[in-house]
Protein backbone atom coordinates (compact mmCIF):
# COMPACT_ATOMS: atom_id res chain seq x y z
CA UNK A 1 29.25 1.36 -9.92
CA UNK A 2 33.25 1.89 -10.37
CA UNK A 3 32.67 4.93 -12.55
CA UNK A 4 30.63 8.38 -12.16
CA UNK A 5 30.39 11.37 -14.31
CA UNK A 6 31.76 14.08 -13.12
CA UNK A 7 30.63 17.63 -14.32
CA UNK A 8 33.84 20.00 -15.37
CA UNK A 9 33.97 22.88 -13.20
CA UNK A 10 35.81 24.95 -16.04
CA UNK A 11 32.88 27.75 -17.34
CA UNK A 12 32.40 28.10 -20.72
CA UNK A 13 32.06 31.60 -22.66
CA UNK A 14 30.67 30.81 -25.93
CA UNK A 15 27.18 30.52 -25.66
CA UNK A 16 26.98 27.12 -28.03
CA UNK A 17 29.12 25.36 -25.93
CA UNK A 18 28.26 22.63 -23.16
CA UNK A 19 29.94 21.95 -20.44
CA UNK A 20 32.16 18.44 -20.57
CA UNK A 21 31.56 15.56 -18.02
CA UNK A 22 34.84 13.37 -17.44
CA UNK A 23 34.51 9.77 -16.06
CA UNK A 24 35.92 9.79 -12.43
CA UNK A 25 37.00 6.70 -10.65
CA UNK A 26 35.05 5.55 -7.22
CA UNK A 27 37.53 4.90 -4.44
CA UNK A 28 37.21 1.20 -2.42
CA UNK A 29 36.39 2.64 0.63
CA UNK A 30 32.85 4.89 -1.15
CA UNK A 31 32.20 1.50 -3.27
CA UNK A 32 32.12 0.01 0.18
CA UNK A 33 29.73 2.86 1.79
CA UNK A 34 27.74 2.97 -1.25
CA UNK A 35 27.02 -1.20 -0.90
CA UNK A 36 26.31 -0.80 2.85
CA UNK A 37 23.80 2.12 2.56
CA UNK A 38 22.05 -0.51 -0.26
CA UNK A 39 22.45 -2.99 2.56
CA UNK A 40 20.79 -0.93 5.12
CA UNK A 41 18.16 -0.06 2.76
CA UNK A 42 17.43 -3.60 2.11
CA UNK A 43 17.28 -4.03 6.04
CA UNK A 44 14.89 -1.17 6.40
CA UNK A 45 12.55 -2.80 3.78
CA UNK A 46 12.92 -6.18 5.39
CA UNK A 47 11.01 -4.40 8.95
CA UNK A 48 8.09 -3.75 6.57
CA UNK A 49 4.82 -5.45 6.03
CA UNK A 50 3.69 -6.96 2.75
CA UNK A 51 1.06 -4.69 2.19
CA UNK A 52 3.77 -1.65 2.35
CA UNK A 53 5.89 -3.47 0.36
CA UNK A 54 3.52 -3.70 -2.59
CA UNK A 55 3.11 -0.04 -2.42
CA UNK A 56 6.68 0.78 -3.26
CA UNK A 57 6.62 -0.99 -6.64
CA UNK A 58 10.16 -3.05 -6.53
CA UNK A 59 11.22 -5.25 -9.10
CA UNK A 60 10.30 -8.80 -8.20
CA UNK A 61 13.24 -10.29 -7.97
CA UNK A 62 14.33 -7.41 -4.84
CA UNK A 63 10.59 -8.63 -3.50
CA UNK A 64 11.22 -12.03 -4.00
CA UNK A 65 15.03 -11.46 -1.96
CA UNK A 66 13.12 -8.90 0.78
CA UNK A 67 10.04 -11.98 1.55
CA UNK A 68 12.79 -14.58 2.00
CA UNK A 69 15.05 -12.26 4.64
CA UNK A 70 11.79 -12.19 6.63
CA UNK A 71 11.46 -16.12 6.94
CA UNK A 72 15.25 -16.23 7.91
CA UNK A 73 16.07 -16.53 11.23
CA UNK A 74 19.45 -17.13 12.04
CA UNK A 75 22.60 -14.68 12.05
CA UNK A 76 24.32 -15.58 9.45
CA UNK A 77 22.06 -16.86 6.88
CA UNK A 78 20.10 -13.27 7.07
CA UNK A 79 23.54 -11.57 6.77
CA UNK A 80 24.01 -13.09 3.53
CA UNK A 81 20.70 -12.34 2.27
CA UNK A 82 21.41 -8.59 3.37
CA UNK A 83 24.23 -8.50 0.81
CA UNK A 84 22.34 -10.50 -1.76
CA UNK A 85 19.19 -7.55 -1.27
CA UNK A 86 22.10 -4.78 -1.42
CA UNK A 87 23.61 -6.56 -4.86
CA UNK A 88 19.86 -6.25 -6.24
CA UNK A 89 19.41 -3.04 -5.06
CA UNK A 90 22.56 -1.88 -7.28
CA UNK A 91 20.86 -2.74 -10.23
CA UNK A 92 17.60 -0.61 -10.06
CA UNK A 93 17.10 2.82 -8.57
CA UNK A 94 17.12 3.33 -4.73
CA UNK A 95 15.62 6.84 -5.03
CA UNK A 96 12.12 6.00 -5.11
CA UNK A 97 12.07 3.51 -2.31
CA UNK A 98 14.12 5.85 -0.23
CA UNK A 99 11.16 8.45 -0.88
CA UNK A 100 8.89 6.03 0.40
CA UNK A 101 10.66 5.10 3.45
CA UNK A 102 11.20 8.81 4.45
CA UNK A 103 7.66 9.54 3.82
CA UNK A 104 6.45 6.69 5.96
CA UNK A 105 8.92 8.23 9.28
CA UNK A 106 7.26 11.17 8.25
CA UNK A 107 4.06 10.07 9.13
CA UNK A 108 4.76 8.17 11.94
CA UNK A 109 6.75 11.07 13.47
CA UNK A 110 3.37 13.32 13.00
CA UNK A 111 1.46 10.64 14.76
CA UNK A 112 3.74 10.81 17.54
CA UNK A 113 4.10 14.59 18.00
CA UNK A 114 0.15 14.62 17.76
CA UNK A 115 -1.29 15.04 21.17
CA UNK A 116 -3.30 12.48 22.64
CA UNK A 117 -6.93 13.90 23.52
CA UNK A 118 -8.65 12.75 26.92
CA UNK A 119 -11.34 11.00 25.95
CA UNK A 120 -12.59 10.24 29.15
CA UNK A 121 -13.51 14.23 29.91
């Protein structure tokens, strides 16, 4: 997570030639952001039901982390498990359960903006 590639922005002439990547260093403070996004991510997929969350396809030991935050009840103990869900989340790919969480507002924003019909006419 300390280190991303970083594409060279110097253009190459010779058509064999690739482009270099260089290693570039995260700072603290977009480590931080990067850990809280995972964090809010994890708190997103704690509001969701079981069936919803078999859909998305996470690795058990996130599912195993994400059914435990829901029994927790208290402040502090769910805080921790928020950062323990956002360390687990580092290790896999968020992409694909951020899909599915955008395409589930999606829908619920279409059900919402539907109008309601009068059924009573």
């Amino acid at each position: 997570m300390g280190l991303v590639r970083k594409k060279n922005r110097a253009k190459t002439t010779e058509a064999g030639q690739e482009q270099c990547e260089q290693l570039v260093r995260l700072s603290r403070t977009q480590k931080k952001n990067a850990a809280l996004s995972l964090q809010e991510l994890g708190a997103r997929l704690v509001k969701l039901t079981d069936e919803q969350l078999d859909k998305i396809g996470l690795a058990e030991d996130i599912l195993k982390a994400v059914k435990a935050a829901k029994t927790i009840k208290k402040h502090c103990p769910l805080a921790r498990q928020m950062q323990y869900i956002g360390s687990l989340m580092r290790k896999y790919d968020p992409a694909p359960v951020r899909e599915f969480l955008e395409a589930l507002e999606q829908r619920k924003r279409r059900q919402a903006a539907k109008p309601e019909r009068n059924e009573d006419v």
